[in-house]
N, C-alpha and C. Protein backbone atom coordinates (compact mmCIF):
# COMPACT_ATOMS: atom_id res chain seq x y z
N UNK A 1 -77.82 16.89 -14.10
CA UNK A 1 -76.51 16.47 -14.53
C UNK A 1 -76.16 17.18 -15.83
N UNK A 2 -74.72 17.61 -15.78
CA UNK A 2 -74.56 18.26 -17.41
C UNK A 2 -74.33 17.40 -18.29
N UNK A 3 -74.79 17.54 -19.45
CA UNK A 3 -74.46 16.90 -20.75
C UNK A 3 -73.19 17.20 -21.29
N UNK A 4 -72.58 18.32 -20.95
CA UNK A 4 -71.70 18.70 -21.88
C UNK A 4 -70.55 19.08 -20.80
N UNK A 5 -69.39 19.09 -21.70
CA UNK A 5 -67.72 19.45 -20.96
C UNK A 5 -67.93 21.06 -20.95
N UNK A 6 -67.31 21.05 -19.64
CA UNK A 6 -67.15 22.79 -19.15
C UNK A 6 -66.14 23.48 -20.24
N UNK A 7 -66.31 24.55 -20.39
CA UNK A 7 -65.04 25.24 -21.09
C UNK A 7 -64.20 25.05 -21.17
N UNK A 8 -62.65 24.79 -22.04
CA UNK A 8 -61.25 24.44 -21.23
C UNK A 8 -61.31 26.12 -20.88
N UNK A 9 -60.58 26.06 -19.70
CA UNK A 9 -59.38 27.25 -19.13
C UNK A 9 -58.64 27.87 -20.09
N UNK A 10 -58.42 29.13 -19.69
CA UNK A 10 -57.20 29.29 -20.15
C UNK A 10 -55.50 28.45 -19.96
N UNK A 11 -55.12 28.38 -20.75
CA UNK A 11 -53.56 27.53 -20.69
C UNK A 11 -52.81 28.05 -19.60
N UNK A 12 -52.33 27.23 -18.96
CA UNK A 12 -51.75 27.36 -17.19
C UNK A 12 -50.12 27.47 -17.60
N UNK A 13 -49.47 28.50 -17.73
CA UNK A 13 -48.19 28.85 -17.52
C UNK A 13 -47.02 27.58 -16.75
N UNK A 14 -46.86 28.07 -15.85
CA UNK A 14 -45.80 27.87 -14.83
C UNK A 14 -46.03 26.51 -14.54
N UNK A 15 -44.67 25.86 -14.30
CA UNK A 15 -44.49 24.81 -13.84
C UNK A 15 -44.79 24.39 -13.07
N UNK A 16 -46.03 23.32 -12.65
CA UNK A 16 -46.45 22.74 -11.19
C UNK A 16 -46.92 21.85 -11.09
N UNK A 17 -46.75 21.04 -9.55
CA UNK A 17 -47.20 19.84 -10.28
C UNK A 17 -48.72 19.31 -10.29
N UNK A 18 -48.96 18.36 -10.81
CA UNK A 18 -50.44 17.54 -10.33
C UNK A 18 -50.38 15.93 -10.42
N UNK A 19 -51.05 15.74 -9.19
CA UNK A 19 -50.69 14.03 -8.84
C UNK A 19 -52.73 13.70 -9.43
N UNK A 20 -52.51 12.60 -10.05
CA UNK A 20 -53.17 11.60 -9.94
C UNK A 20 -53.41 10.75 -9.02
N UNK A 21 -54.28 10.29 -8.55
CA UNK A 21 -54.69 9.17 -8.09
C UNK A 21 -55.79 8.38 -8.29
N UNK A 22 -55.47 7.20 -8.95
CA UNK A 22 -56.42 6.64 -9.50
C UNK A 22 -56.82 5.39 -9.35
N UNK A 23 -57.84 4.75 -8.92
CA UNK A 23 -58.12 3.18 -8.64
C UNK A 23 -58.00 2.67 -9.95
N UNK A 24 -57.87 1.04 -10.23
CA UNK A 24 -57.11 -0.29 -10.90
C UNK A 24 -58.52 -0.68 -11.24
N UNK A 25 -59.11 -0.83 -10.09
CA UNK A 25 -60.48 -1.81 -9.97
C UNK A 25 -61.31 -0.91 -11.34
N UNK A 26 -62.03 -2.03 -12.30
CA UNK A 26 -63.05 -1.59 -13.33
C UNK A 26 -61.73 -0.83 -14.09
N UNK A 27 -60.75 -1.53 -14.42
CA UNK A 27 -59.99 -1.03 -15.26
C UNK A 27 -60.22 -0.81 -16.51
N UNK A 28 -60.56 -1.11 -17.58
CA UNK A 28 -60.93 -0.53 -18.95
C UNK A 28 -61.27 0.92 -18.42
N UNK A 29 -62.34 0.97 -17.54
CA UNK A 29 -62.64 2.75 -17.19
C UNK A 29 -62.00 3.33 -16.60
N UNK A 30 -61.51 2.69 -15.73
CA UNK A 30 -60.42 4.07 -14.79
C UNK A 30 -59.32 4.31 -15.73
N UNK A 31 -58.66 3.02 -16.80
CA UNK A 31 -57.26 3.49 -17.35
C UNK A 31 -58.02 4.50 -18.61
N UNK A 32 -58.95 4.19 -18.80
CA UNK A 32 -59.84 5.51 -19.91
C UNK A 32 -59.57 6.83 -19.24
N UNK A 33 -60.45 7.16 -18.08
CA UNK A 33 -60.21 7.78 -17.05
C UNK A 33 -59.25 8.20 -17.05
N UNK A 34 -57.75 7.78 -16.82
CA UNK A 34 -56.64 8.58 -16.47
C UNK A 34 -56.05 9.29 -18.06
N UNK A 35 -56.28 7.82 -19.11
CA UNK A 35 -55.61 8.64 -20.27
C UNK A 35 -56.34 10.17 -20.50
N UNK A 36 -57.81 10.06 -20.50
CA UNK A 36 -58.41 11.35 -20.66
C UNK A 36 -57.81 12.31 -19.97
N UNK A 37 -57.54 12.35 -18.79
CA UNK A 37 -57.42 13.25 -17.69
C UNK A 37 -55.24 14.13 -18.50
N UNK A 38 -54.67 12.72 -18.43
CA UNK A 38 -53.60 12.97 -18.90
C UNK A 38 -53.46 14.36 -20.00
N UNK A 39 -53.89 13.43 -21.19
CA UNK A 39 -54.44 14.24 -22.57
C UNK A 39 -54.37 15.38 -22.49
N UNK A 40 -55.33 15.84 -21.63
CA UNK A 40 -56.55 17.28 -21.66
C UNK A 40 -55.43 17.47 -20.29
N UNK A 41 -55.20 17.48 -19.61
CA UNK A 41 -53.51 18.17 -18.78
C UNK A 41 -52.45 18.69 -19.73
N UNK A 42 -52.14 17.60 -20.20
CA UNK A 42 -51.03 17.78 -21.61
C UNK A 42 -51.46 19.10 -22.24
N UNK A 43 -52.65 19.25 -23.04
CA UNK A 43 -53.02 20.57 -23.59
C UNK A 43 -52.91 21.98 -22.79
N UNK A 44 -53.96 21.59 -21.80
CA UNK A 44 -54.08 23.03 -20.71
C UNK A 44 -52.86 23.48 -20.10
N UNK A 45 -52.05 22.63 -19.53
CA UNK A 45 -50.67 22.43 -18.61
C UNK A 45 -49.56 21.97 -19.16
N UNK A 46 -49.30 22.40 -20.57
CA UNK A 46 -47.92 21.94 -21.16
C UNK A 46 -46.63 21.55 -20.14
N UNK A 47 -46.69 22.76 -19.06
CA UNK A 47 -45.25 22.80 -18.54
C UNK A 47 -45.48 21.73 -17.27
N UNK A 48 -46.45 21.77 -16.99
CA UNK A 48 -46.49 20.82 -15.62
C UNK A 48 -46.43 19.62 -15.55
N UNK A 49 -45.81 18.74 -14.54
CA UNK A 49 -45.40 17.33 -13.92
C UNK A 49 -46.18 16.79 -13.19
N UNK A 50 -46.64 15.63 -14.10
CA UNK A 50 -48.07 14.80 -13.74
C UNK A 50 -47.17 13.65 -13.22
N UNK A 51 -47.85 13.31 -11.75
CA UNK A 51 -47.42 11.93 -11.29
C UNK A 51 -48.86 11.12 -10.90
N UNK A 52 -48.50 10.21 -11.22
CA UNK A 52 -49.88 8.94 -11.29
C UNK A 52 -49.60 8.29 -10.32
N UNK A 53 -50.08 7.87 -9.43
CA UNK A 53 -50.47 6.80 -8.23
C UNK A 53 -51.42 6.34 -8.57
N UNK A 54 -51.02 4.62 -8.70
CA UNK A 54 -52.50 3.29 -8.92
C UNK A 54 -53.00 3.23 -7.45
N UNK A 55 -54.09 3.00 -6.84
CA UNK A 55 -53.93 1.94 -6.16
C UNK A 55 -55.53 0.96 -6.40
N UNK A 56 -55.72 0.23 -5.32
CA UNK A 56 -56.79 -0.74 -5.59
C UNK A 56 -57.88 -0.94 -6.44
N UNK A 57 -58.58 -0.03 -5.53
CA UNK A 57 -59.93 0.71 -5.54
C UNK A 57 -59.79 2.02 -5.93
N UNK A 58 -61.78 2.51 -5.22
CA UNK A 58 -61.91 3.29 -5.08
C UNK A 58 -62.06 4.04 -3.70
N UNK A 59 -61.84 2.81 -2.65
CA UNK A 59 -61.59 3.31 -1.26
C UNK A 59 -60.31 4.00 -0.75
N UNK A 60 -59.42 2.98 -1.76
CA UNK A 60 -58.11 3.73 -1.09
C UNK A 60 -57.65 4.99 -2.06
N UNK A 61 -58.31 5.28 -2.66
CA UNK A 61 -58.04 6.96 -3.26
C UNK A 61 -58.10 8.24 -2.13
N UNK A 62 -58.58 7.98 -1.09
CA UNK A 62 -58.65 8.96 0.01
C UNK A 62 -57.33 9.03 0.53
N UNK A 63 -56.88 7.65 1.27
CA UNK A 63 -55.47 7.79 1.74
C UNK A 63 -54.01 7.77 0.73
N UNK A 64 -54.51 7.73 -0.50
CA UNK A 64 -52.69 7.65 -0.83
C UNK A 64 -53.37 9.14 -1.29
N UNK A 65 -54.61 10.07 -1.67
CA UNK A 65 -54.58 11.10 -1.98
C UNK A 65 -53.89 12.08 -0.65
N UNK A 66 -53.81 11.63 0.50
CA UNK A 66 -53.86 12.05 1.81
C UNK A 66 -52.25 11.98 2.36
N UNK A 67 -51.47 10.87 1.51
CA UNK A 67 -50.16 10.83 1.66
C UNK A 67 -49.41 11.75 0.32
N UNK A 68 -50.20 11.71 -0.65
CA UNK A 68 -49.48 12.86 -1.92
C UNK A 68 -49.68 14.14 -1.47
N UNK A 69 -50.67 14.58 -0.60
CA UNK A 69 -51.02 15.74 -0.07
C UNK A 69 -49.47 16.62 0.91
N UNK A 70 -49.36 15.17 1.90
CA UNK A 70 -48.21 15.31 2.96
C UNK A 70 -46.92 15.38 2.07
N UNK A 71 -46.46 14.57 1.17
CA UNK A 71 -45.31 14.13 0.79
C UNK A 71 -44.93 15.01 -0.20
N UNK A 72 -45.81 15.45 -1.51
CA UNK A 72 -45.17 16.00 -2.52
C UNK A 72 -45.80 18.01 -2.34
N UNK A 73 -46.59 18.06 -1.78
CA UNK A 73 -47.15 19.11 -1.83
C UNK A 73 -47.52 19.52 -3.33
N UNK A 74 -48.09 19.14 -4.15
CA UNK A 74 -48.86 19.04 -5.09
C UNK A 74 -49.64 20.65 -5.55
N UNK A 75 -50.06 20.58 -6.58
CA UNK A 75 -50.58 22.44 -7.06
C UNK A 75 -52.28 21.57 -6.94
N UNK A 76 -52.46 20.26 -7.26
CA UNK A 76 -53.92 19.80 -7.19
C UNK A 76 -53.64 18.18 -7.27
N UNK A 77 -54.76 17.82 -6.97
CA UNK A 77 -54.75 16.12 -6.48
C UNK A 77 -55.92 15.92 -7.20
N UNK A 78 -55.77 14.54 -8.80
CA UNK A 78 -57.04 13.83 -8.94
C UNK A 78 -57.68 13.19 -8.99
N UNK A 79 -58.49 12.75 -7.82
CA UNK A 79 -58.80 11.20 -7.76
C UNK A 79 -59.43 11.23 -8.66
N UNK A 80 -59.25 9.63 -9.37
CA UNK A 80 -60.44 9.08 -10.35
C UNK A 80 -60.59 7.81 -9.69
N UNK A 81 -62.05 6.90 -10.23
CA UNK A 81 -62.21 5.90 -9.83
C UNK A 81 -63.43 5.44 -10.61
N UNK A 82 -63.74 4.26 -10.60
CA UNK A 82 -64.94 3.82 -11.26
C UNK A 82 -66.26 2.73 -10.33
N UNK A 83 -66.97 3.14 -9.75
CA UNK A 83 -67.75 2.09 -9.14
C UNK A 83 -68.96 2.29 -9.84
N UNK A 84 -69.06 0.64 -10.35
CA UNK A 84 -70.54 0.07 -10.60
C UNK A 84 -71.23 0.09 -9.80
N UNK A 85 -72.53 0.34 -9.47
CA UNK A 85 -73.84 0.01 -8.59
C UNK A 85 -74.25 -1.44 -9.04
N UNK A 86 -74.08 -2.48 -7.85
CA UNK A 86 -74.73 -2.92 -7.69
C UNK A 86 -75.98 -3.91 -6.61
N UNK A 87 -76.22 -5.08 -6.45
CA UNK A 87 -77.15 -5.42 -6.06
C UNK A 87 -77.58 -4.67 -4.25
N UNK A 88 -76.35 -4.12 -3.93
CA UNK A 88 -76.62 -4.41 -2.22
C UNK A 88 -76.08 -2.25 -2.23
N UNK A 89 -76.32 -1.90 -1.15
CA UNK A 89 -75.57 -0.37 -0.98
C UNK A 89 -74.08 -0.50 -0.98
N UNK A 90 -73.38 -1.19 -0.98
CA UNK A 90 -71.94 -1.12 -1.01
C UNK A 90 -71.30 0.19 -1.82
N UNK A 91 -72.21 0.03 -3.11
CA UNK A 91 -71.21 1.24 -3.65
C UNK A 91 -71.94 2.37 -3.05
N UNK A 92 -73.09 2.45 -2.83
CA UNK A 92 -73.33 3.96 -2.32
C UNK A 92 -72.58 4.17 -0.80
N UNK A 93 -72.22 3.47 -0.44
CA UNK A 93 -71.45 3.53 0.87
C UNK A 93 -69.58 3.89 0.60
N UNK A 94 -69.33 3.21 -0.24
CA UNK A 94 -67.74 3.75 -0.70
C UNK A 94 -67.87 4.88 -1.46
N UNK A 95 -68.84 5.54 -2.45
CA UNK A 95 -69.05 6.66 -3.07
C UNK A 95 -69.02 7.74 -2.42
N UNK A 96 -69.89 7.68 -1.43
CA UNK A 96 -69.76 8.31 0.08
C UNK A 96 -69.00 8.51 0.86
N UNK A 97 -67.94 7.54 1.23
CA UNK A 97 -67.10 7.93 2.00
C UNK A 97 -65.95 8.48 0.97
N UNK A 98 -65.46 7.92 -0.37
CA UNK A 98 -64.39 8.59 -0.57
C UNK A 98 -64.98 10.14 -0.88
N UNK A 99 -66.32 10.33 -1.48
CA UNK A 99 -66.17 12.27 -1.50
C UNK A 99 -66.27 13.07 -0.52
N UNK A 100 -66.20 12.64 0.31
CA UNK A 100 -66.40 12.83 2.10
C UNK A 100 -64.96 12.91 2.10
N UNK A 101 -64.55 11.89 2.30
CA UNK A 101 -63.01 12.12 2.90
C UNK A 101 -62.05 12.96 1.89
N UNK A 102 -62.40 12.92 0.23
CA UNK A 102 -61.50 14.16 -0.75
C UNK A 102 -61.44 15.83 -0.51
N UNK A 103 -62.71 15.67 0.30
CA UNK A 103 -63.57 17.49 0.56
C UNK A 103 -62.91 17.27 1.17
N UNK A 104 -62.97 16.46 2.31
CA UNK A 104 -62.17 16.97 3.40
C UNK A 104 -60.46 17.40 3.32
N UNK A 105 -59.47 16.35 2.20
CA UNK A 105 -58.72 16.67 2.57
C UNK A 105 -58.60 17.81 1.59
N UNK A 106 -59.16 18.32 1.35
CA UNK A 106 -59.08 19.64 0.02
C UNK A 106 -58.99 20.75 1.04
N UNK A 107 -60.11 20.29 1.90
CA UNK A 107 -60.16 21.62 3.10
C UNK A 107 -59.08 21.75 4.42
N UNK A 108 -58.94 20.49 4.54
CA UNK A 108 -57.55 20.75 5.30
C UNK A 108 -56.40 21.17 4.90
N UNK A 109 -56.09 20.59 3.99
CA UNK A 109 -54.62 21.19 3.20
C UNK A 109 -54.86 22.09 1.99
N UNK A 110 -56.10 22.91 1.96
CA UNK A 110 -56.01 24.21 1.25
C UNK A 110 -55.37 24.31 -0.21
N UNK A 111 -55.88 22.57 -0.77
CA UNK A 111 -55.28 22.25 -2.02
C UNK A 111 -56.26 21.86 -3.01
N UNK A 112 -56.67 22.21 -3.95
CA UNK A 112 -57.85 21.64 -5.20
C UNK A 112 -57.29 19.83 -5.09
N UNK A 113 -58.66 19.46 -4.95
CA UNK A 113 -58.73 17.85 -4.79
C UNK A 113 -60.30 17.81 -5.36
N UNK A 114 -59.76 17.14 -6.58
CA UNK A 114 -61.14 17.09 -8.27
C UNK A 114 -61.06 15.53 -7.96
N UNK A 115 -62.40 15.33 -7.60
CA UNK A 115 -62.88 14.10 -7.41
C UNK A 115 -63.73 13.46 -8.53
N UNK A 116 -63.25 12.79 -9.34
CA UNK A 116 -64.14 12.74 -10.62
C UNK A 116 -64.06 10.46 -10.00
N UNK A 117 -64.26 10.10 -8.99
CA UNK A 117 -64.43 8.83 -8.65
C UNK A 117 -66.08 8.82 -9.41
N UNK A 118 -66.49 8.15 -9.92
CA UNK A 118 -67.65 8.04 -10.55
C UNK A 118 -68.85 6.57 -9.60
N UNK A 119 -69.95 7.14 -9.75
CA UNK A 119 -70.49 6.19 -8.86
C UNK A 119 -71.94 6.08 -10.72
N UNK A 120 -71.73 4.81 -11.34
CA UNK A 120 -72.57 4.67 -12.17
C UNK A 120 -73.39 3.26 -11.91
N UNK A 121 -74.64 3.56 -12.70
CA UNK A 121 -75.19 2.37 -12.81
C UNK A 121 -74.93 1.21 -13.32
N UNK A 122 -74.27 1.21 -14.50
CA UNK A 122 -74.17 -0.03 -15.58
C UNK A 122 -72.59 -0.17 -16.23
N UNK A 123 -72.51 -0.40 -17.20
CA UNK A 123 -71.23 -0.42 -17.86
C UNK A 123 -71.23 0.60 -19.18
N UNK A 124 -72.51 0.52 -19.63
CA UNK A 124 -72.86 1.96 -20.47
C UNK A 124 -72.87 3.61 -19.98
N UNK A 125 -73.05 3.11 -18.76
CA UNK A 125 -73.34 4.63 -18.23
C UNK A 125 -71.64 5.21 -18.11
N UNK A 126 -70.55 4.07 -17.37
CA UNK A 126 -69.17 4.13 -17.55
C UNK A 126 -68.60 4.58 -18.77
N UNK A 127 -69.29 3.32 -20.08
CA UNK A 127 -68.17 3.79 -20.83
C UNK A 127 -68.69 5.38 -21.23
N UNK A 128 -69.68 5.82 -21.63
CA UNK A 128 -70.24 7.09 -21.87
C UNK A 128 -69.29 8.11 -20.83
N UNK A 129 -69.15 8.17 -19.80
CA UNK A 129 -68.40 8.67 -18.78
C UNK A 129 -66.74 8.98 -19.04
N UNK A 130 -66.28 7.83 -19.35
CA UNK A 130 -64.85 7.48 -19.21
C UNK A 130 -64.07 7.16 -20.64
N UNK A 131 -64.73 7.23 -21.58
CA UNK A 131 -64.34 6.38 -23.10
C UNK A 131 -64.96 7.56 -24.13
N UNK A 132 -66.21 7.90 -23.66
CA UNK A 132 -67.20 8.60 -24.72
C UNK A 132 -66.75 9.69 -24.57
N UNK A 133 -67.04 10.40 -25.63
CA UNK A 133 -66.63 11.93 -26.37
C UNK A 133 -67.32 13.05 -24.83
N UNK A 134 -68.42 12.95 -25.46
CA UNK A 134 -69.75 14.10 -24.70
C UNK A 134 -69.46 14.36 -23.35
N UNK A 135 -69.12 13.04 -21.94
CA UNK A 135 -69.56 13.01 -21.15
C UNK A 135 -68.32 13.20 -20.58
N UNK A 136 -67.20 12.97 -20.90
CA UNK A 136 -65.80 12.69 -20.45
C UNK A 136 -65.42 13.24 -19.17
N UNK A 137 -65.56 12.60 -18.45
CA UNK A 137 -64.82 13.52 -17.03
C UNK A 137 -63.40 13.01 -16.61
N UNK A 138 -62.78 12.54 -17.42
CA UNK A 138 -61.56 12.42 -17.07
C UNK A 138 -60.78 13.66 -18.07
N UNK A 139 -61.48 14.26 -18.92
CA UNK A 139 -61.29 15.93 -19.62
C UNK A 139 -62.21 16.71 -18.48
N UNK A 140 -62.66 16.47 -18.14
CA UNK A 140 -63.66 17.37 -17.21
C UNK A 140 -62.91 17.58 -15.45
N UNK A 141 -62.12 16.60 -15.14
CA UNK A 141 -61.60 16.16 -14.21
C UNK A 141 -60.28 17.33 -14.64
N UNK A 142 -59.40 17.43 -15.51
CA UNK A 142 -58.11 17.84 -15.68
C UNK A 142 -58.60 19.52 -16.08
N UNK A 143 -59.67 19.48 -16.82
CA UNK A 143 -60.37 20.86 -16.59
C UNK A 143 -60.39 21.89 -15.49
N UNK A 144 -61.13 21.32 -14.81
CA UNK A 144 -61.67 21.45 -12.97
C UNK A 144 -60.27 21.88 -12.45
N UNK A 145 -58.91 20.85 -12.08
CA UNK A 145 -57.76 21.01 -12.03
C UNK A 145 -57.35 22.07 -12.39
N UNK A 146 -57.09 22.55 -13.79
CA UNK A 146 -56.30 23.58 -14.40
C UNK A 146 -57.09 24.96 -14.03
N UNK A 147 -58.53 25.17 -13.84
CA UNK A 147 -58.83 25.85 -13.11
C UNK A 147 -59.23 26.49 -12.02
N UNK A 148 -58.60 25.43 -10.88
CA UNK A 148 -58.35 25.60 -9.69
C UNK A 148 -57.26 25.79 -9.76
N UNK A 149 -56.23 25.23 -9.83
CA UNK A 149 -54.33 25.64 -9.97
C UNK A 149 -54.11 27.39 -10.05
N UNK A 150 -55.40 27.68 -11.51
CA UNK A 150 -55.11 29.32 -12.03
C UNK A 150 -55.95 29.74 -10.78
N UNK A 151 -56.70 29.41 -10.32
CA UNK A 151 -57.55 30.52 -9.04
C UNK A 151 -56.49 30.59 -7.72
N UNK A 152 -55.86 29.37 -7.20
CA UNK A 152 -54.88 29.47 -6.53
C UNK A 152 -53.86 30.44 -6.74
N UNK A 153 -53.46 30.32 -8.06
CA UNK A 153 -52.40 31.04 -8.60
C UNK A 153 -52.66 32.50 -8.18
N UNK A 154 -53.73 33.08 -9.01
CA UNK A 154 -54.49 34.02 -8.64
C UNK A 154 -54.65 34.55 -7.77
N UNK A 155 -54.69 33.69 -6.20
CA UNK A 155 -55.03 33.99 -5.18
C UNK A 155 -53.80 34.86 -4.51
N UNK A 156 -53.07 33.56 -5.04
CA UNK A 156 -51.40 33.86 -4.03
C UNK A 156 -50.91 35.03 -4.29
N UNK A 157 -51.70 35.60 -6.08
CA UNK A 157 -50.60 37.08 -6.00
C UNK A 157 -51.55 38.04 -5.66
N UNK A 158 -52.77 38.01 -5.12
CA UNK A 158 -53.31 38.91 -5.19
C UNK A 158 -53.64 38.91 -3.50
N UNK A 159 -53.41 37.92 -3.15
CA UNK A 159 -53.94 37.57 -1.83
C UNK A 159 -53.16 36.96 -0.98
N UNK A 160 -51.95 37.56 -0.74
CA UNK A 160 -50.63 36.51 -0.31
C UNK A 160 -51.35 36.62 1.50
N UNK A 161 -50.48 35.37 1.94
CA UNK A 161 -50.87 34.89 2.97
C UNK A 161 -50.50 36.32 4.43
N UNK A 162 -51.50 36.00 5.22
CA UNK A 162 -51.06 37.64 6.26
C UNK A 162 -50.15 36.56 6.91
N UNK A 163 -49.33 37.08 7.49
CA UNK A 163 -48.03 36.69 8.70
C UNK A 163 -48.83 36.90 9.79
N UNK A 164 -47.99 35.26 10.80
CA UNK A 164 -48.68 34.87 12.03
C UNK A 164 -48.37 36.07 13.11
N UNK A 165 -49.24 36.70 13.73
CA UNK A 165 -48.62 37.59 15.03
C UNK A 165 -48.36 36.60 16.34
């Protein structure tokens, strides 16, 4: 596991957007979570239009990520979420299925989908995660984002799409 935040990116130009999506549940951390993510967008992505979707959990971050996908066509999608471990597999079973179902829809719709849903042990290991300086992946999360957006970007002018025969 890394200790430390990846590089920021270089600063992302052009106007585009990026949706949030973020679970409610274990709120002190997920709303940590999103302000971080916000923040560190704000810096990297001055020009771009962040839209936030709450919903429950961390289960239903797959499908409203799956309806922002269809509806807004988005430059990147970021789920956040917070699940505690505890007594029974439950969370290793929702941890599982939502990064299962984010890959997937990343790979179907050919869109950066930064899954920073967190699967921790305790409430220390969270706030360290979501609150704390060092570990922050909701800066690490908007990171990831801004440099997928520029590789896309990248892609499209260097690599524009071939036409269907």
């Amino acid at each position: 596991m890394s200790t430390a935040l990846p590089p920021k990116p270089r600063i992302i130009g052009p106007r585009v957007r990026v949706c949030i999506v973020a679970a409610k549940y274990n709120e002190q951390f997920a709303d940590a979570l999103v302000d971080n993510t916000v923040a560190e967008l704000g810096e990297l992505m001055p020009a771009t239009r962040i839209d936030l979707i709450r919903v429950p959990g961390a289960f239903e971050v797959p499908v409203a990520a799956a309806a922002v996908l269809q509806r807004l066509r988005p430059a990147a999608v970021i789920g956040l979420g917070v699940i505690i471990r505890g007594a029974t597999a439950h969370a290793d079973l929702v941890a599982r299925s939502v990064t299962d179902a984010l890959q997937t829809l990343a790979i179907q719709h050919k869109v950066p989908v930064i899954n920073e849903v967190l699967l921790v042990e305790d409430e220390k290991q969270a706030y360290a995660r979501c609150i704390g300086a060092n570990l922050n992946r909701g800066r690490e999360a908007a990171r990831a984002a801004a440099s997928m957006v520029d590789v896309f970007h990248e892609l499209d002018r260097t690599m524009p799409l071939e036409s269907s025969r």
